[in-house]
PDB file of N, CA and C in Angstrom:
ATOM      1  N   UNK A   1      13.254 -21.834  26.624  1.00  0.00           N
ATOM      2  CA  UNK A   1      12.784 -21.169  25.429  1.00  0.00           C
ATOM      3  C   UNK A   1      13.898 -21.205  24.380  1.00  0.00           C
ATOM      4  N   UNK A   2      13.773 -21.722  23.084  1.00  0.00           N
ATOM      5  CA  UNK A   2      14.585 -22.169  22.118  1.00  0.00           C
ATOM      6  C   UNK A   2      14.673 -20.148  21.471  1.00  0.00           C
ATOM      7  N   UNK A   3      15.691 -20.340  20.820  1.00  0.00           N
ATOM      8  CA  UNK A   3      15.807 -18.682  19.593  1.00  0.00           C
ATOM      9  C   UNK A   3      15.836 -19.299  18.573  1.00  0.00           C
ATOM     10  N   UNK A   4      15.057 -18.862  17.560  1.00  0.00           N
ATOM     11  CA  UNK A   4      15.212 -18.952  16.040  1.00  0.00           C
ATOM     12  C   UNK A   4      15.859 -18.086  15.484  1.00  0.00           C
ATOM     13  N   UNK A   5      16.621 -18.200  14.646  1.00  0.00           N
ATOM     14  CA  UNK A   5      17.435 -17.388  13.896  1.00  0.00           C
ATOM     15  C   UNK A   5      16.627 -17.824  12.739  1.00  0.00           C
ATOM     16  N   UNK A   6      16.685 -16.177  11.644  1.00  0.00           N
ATOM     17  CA  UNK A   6      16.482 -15.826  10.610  1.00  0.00           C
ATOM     18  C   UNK A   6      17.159 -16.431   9.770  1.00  0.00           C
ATOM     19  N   UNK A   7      17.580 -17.536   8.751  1.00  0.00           N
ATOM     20  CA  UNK A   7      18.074 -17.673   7.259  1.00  0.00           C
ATOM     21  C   UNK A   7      18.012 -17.758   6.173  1.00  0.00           C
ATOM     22  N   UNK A   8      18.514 -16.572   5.384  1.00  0.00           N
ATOM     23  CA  UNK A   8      18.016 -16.449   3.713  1.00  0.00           C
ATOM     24  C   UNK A   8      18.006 -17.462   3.231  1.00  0.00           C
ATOM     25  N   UNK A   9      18.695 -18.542   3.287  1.00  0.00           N
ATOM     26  CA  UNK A   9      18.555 -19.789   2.887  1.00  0.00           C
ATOM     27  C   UNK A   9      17.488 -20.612   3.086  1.00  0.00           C
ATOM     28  N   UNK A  10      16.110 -20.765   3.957  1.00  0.00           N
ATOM     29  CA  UNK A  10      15.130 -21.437   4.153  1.00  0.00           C
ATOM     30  C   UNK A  10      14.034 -20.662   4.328  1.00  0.00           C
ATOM     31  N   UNK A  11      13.712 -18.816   4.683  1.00  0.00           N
ATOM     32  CA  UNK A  11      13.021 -17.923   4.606  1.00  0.00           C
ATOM     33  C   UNK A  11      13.817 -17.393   3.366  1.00  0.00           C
ATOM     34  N   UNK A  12      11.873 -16.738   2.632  1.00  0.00           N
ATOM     35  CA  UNK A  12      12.459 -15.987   1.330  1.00  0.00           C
ATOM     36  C   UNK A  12      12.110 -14.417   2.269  1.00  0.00           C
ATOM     37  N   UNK A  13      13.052 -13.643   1.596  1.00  0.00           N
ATOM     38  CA  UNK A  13      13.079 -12.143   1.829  1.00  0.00           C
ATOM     39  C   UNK A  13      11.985 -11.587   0.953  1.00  0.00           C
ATOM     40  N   UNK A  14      11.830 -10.124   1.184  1.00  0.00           N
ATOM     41  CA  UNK A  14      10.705  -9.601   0.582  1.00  0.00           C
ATOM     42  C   UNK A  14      10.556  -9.173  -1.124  1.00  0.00           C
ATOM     43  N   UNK A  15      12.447  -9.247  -1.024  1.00  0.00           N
ATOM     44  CA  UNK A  15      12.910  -9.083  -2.630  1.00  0.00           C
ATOM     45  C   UNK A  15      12.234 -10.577  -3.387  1.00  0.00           C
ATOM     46  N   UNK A  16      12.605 -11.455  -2.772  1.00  0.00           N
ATOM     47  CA  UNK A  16      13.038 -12.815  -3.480  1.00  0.00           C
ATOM     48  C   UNK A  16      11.656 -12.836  -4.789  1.00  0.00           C
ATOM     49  N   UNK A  17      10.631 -12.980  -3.439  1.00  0.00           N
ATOM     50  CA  UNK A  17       9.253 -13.197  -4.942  1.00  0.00           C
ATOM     51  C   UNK A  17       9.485 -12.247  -6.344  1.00  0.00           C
ATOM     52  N   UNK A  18       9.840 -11.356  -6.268  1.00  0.00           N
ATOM     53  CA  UNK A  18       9.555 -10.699  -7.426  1.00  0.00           C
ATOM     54  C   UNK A  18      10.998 -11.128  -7.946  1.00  0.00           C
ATOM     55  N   UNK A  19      11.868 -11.435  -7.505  1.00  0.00           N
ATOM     56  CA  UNK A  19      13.213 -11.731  -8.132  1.00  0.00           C
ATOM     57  C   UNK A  19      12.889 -13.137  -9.028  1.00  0.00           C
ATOM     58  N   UNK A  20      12.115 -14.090  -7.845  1.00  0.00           N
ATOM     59  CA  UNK A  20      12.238 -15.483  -8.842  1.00  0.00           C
ATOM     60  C   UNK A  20      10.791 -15.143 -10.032  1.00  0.00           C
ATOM     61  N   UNK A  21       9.833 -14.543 -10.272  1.00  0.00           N
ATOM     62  CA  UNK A  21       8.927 -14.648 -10.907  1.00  0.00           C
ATOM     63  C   UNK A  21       9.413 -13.394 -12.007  1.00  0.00           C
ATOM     64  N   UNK A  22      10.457 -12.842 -11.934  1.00  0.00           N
ATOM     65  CA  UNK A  22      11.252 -11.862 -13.133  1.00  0.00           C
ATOM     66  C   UNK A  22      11.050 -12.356 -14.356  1.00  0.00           C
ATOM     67  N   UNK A  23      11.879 -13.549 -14.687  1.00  0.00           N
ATOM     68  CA  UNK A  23      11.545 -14.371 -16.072  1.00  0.00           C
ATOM     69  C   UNK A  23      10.670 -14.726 -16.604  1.00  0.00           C
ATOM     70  N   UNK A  24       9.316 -14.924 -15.538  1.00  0.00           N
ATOM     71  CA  UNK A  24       8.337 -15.249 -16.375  1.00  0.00           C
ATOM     72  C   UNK A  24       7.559 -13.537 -16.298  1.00  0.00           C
ATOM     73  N   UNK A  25       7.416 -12.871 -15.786  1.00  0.00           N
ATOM     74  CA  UNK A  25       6.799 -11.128 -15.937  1.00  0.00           C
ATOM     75  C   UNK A  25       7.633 -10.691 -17.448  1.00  0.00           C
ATOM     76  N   UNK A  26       8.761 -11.382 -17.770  1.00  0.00           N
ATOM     77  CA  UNK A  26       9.817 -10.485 -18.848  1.00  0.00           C
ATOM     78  C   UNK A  26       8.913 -11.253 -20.085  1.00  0.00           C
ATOM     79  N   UNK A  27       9.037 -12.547 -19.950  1.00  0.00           N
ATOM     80  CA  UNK A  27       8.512 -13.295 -20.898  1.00  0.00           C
ATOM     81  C   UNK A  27       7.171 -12.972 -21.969  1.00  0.00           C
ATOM     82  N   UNK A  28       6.630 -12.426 -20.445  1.00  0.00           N
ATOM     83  CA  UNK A  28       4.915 -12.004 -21.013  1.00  0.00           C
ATOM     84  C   UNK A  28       4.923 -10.533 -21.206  1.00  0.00           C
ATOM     85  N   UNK A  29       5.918  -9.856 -21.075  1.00  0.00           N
ATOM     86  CA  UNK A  29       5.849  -8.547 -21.608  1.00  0.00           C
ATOM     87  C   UNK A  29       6.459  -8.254 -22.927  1.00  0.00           C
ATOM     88  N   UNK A  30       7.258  -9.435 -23.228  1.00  0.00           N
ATOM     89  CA  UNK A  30       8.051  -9.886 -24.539  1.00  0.00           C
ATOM     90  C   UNK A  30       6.849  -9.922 -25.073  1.00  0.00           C
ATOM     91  N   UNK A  31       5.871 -11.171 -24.909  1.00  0.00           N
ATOM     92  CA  UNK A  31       4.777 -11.232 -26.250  1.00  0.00           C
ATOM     93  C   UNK A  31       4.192 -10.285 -26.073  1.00  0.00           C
ATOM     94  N   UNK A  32       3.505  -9.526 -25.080  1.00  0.00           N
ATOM     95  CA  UNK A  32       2.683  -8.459 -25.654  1.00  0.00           C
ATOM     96  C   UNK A  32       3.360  -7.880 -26.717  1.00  0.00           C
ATOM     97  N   UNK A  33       4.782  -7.160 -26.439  1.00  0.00           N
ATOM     98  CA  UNK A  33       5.125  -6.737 -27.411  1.00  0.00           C
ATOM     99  C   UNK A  33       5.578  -7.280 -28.863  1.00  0.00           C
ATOM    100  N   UNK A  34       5.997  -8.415 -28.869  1.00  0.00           N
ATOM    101  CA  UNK A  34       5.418  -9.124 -29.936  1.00  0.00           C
ATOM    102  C   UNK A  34       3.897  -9.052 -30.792  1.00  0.00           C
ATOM    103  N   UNK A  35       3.174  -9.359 -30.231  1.00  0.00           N
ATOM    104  CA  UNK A  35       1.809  -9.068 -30.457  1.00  0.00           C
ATOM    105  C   UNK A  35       1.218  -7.914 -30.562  1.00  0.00           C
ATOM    106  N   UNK A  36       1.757  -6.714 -29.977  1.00  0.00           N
ATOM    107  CA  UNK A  36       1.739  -5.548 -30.658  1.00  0.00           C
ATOM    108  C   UNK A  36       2.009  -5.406 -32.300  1.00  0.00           C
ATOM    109  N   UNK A  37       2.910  -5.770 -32.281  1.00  0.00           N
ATOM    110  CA  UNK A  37       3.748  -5.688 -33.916  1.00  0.00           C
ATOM    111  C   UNK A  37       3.242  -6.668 -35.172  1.00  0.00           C
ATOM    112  N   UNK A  38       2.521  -7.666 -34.004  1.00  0.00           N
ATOM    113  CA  UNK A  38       1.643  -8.181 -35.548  1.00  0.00           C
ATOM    114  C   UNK A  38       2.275  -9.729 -35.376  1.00  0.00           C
ATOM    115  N   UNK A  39       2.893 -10.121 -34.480  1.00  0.00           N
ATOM    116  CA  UNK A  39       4.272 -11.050 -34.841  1.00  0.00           C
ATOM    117  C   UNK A  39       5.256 -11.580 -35.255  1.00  0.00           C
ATOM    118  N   UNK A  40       5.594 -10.366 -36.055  1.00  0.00           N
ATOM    119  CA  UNK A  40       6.674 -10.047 -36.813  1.00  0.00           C
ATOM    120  C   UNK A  40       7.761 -10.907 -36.686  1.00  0.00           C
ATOM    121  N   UNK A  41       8.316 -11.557 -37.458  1.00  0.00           N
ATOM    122  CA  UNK A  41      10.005 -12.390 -37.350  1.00  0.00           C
ATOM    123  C   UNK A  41      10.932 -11.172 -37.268  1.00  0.00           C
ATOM    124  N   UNK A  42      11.764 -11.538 -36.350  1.00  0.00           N
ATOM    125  CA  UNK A  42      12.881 -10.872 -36.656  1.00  0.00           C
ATOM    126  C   UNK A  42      13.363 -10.023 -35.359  1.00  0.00           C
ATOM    127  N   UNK A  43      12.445  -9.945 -34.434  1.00  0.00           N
ATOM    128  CA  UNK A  43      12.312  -9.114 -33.532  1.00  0.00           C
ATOM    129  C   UNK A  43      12.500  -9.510 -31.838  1.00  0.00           C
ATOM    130  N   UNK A  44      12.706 -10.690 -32.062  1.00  0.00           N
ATOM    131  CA  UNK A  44      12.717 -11.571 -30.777  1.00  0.00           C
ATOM    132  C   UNK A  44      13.720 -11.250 -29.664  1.00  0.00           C
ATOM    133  N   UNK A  45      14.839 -10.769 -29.607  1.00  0.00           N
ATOM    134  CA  UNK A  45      15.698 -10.587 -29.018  1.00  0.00           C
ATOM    135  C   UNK A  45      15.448  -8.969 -28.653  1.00  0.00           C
ATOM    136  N   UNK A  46      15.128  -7.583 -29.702  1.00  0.00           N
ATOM    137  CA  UNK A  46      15.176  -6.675 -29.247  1.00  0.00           C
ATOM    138  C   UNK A  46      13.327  -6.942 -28.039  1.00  0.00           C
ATOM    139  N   UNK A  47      12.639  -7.638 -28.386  1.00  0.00           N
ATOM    140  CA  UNK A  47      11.108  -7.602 -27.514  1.00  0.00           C
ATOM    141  C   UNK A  47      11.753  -8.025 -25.892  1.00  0.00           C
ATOM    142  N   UNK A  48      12.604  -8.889 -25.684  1.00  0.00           N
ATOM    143  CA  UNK A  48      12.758  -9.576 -24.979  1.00  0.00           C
ATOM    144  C   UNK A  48      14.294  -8.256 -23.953  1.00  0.00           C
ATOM    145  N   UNK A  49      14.620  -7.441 -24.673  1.00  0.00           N
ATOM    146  CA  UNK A  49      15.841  -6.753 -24.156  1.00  0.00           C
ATOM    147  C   UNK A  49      14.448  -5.690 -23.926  1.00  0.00           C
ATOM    148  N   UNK A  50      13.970  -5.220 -24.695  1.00  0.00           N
ATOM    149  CA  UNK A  50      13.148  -4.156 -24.088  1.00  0.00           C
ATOM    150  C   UNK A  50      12.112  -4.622 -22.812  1.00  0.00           C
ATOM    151  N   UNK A  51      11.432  -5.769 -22.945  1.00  0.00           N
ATOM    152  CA  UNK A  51      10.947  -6.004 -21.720  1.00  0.00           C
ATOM    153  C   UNK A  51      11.623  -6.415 -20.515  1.00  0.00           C
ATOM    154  N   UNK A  52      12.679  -6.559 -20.840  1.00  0.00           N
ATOM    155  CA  UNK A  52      13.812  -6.685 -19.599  1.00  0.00           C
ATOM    156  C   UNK A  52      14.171  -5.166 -18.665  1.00  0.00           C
ATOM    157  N   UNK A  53      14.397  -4.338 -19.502  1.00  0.00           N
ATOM    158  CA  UNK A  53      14.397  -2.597 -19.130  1.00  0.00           C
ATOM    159  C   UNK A  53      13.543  -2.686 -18.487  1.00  0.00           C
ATOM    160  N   UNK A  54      11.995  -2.670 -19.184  1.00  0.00           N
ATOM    161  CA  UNK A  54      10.527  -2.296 -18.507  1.00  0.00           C
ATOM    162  C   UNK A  54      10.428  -3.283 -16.855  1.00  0.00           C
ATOM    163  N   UNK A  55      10.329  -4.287 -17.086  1.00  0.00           N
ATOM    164  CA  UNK A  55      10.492  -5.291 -16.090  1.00  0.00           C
ATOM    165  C   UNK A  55      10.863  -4.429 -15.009  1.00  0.00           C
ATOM    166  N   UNK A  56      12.536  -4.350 -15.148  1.00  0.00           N
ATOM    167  CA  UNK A  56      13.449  -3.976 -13.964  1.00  0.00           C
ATOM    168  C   UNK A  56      13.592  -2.731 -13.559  1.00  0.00           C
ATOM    169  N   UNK A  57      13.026  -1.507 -14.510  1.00  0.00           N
ATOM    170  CA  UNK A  57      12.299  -0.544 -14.325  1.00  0.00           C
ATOM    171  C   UNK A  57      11.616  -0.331 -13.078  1.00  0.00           C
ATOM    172  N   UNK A  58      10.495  -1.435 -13.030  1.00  0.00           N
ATOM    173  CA  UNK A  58       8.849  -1.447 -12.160  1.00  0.00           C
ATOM    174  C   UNK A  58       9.385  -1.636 -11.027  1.00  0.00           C
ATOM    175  N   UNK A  59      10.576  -3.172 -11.065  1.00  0.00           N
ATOM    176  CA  UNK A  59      10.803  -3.691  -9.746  1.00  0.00           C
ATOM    177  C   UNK A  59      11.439  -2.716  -8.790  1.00  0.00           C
ATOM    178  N   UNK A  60      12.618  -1.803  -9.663  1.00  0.00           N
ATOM    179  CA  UNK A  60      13.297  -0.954  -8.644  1.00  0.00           C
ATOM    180  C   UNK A  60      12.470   0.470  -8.271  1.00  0.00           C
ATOM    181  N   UNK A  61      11.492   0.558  -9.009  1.00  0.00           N
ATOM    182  CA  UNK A  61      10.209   1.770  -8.355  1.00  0.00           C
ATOM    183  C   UNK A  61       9.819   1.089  -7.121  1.00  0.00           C
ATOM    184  N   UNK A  62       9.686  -0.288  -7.417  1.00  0.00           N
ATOM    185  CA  UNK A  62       8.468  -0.942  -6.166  1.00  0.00           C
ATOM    186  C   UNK A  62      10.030  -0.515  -5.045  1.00  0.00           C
ATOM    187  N   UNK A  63      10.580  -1.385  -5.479  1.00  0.00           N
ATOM    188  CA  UNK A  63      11.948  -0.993  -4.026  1.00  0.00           C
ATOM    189  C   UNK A  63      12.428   0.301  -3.424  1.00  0.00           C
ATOM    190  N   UNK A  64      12.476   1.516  -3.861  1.00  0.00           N
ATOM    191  CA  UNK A  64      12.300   2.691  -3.735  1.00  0.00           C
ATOM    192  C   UNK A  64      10.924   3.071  -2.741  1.00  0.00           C
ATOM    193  N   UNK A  65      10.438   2.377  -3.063  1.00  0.00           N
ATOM    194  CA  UNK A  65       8.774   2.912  -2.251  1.00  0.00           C
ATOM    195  C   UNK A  65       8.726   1.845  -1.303  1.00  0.00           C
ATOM    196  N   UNK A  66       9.427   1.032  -0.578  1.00  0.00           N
ATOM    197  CA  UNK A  66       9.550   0.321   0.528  1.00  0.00           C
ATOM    198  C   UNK A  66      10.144   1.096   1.317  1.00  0.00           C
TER     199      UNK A  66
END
């Protein structure tokens, strides 16, 4: 009977999914909020810092409740 060992390197952990799909959840919470505002110029960087908060906000609730 062979043992398998566990490695983060070829198994993803339970964090990983929501870690690699971060950038694109930030992205699309950027335009909503963009699109809230009408699409305003000028605003691109604070939409994108605030949906970064919100984002990482959710993820560390979800981790807390594991």
């Amino acid at each position: 009977m062979s043992k398998h060992t566990r490695s983060s390197k070829t198994e993803p952990t339970a964090a990983e999914p929501a870690t690699s799909q971060r950038p694109q959840w930030i992205a699309v919470a950027a335009y909503y909020r963009s699109e809230h505002r009408g699409f305003a110029e000028g605003h691109e960087l604070e939409d994108w810092l605030e949906a970064e908060k919100e984002i990482d906000a959710s993820l560390a609730r979800e981790r807390e409740e594991e």
